[in-house]
N, C-alpha and C. Protein backbone atom coordinates (compact mmCIF):
# COMPACT_ATOMS: atom_id res chain seq x y z
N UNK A 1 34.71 -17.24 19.96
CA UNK A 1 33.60 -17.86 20.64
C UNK A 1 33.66 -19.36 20.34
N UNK A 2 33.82 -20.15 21.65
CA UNK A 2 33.53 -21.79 21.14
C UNK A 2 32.04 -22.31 21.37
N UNK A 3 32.03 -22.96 20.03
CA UNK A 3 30.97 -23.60 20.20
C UNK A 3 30.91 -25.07 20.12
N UNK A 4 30.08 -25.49 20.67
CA UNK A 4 30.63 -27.64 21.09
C UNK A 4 28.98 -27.58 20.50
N UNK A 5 28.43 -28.31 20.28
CA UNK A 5 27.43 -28.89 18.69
C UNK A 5 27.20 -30.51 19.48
N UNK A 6 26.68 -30.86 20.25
CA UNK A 6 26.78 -32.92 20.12
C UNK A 6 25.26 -33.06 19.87
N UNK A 7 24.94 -33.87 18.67
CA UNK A 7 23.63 -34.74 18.52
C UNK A 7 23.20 -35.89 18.79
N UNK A 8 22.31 -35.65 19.52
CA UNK A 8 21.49 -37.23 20.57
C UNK A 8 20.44 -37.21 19.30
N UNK A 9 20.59 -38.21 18.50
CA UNK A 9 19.12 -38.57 17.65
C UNK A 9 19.38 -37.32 16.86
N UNK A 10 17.97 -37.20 16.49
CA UNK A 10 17.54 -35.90 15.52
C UNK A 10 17.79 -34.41 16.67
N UNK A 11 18.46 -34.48 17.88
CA UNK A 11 18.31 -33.31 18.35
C UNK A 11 19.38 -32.99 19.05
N UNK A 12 20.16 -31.46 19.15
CA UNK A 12 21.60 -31.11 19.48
C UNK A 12 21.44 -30.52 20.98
N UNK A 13 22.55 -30.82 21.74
CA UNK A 13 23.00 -30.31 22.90
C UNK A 13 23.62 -29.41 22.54
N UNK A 14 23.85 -27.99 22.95
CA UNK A 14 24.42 -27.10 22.53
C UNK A 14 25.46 -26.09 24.16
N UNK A 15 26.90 -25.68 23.53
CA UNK A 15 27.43 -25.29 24.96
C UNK A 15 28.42 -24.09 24.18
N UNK A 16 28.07 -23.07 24.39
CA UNK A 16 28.68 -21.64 24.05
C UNK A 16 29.57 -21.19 24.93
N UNK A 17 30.88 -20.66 24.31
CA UNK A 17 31.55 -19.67 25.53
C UNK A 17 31.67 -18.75 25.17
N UNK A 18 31.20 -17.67 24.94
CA UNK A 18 32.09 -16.20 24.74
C UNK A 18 33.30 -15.61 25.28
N UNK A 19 33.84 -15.21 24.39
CA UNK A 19 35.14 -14.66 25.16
C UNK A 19 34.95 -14.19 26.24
N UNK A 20 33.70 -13.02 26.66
CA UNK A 20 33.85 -11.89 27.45
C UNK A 20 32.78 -12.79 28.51
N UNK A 21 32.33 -13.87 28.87
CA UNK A 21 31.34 -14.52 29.54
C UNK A 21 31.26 -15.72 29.77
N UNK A 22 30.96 -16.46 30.88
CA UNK A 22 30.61 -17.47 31.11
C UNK A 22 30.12 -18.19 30.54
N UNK A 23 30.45 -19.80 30.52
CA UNK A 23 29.60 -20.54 28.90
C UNK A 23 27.92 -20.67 29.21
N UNK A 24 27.15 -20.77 28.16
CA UNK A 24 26.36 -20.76 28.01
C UNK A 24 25.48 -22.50 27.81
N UNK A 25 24.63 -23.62 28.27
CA UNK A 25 24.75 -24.42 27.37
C UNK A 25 22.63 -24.43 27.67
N UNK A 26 22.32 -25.29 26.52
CA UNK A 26 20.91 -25.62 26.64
C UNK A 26 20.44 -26.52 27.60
N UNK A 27 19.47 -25.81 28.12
CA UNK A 27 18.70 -26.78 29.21
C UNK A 27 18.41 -28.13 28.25
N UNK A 28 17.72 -28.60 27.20
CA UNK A 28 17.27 -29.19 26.93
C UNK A 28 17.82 -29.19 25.41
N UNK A 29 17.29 -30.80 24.88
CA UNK A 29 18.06 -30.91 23.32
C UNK A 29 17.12 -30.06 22.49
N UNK A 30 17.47 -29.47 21.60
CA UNK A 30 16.72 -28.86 20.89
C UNK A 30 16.83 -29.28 18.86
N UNK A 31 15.73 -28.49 18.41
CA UNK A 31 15.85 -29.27 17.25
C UNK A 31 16.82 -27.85 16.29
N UNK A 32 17.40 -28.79 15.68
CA UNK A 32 18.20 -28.05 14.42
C UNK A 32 17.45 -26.37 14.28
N UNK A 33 16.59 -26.29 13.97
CA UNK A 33 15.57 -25.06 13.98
C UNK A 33 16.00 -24.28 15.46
N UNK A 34 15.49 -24.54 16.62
CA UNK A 34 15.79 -24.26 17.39
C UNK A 34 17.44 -23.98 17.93
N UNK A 35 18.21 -24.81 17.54
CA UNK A 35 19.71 -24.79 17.55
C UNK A 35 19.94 -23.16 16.94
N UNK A 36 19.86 -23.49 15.82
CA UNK A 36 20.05 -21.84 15.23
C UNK A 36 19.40 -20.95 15.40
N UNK A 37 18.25 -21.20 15.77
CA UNK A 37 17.62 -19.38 16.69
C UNK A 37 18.39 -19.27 17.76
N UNK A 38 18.99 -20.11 18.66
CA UNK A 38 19.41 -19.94 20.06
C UNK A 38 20.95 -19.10 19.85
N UNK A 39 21.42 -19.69 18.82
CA UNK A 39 22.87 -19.42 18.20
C UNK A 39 22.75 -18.23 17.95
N UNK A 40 21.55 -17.96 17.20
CA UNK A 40 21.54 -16.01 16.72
C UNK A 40 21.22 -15.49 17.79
N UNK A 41 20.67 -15.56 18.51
CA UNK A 41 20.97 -14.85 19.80
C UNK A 41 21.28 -14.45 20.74
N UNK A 42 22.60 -15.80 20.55
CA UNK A 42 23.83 -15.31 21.35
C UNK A 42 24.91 -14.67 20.76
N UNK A 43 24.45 -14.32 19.50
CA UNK A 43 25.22 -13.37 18.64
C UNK A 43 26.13 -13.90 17.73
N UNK A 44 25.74 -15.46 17.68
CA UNK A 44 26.60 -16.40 16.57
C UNK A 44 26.84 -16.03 15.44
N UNK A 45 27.48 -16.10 14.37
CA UNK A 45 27.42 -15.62 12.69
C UNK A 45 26.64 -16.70 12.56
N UNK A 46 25.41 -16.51 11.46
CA UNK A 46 25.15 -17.63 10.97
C UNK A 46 26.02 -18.69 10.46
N UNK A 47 26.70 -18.08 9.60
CA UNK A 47 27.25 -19.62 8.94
C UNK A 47 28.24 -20.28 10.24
N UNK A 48 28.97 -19.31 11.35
CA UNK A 48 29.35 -20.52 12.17
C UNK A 48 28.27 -20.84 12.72
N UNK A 49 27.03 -20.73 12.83
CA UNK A 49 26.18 -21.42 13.39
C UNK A 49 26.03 -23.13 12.58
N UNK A 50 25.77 -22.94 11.27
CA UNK A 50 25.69 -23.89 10.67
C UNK A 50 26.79 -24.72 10.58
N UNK A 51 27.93 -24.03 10.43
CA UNK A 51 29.56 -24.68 10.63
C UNK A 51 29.10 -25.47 12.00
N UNK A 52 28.52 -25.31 12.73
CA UNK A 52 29.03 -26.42 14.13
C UNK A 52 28.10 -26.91 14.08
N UNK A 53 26.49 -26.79 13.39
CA UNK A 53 25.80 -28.01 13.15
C UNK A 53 26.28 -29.08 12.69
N UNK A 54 26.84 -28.64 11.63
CA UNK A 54 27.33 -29.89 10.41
C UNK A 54 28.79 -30.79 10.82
N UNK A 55 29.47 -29.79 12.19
CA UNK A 55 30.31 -30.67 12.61
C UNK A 55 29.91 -31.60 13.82
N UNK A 56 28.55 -31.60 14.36
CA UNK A 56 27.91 -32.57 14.79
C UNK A 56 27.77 -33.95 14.68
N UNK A 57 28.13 -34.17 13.34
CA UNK A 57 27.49 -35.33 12.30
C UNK A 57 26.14 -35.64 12.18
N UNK A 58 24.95 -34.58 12.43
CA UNK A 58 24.04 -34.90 11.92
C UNK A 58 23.56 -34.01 10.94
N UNK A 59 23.24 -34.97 10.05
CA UNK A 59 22.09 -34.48 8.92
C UNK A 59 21.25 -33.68 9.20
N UNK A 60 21.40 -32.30 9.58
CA UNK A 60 20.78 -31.76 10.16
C UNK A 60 19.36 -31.15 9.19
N UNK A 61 20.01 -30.35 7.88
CA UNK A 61 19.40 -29.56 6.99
C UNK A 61 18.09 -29.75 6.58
N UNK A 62 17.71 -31.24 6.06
CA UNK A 62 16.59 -31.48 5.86
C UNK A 62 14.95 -31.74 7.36
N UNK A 63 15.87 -32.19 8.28
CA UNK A 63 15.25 -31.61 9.66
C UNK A 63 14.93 -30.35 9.53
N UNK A 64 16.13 -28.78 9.23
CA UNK A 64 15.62 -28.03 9.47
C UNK A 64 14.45 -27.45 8.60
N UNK A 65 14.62 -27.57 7.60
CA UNK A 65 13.33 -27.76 6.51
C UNK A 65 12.31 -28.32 6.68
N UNK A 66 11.91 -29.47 7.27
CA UNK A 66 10.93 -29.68 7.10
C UNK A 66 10.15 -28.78 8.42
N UNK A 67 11.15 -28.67 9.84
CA UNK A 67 10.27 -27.85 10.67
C UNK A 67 9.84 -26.46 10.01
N UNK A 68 10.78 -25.88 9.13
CA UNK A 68 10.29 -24.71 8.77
C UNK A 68 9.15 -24.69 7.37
N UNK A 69 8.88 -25.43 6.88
CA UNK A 69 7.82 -25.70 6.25
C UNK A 69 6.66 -25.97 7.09
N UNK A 70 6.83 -26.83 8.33
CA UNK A 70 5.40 -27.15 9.12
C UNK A 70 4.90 -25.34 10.15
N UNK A 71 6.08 -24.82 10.15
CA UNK A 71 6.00 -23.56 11.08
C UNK A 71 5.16 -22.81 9.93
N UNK A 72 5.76 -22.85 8.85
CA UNK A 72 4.81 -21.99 8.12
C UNK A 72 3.46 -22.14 7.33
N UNK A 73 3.02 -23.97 7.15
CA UNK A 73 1.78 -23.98 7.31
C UNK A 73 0.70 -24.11 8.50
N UNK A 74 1.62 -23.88 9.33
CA UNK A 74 0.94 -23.37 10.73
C UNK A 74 0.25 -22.37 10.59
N UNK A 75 1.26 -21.85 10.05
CA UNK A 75 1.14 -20.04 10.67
C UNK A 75 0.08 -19.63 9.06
N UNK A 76 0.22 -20.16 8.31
CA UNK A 76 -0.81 -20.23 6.81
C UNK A 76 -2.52 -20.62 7.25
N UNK A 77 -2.47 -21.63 8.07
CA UNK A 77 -3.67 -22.30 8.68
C UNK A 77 -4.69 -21.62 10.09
N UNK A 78 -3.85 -20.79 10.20
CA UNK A 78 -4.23 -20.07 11.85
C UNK A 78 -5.12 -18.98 11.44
């Protein structure tokens, strides 16, 4: 499966091919957080998910942290 990873700013364009399917790419840039939910459900391994973040060149990790800290005092606050 190829995966192409390019970061505009803090946020990735993402373009999937599966072997058995037509490529896949995102309507819209999405954030690191979002990058890797989209990835697991096109049936990515995680870590190549993260493997083609990090070959992006962006700093992605602490982005994804902090969204997942605000998701979960969201979801703490509701």
């Amino acid at each position: 499966m190829a995966i192409n990873v390019e970061a505009v700013g803090q946020r990735l364009a993402l373009t999937v091919t599966p072997p058995e399917g037509g490529p896949w790419s995102s309507v819209e840039l999405l954030s690191p957080t979002e990058a890797l939910e989209a990835l697991q459900r096109l049936g990515v391994h995680q870590t190549d998910a993260m493997d083609a973040l990090t070959a992006s060149g962006l700093y992605w990790q602490p982005i994804h942290d902090a969204e997942i800290m605000r998701r979960r005092n969201e979801r703490g606050s509701a």
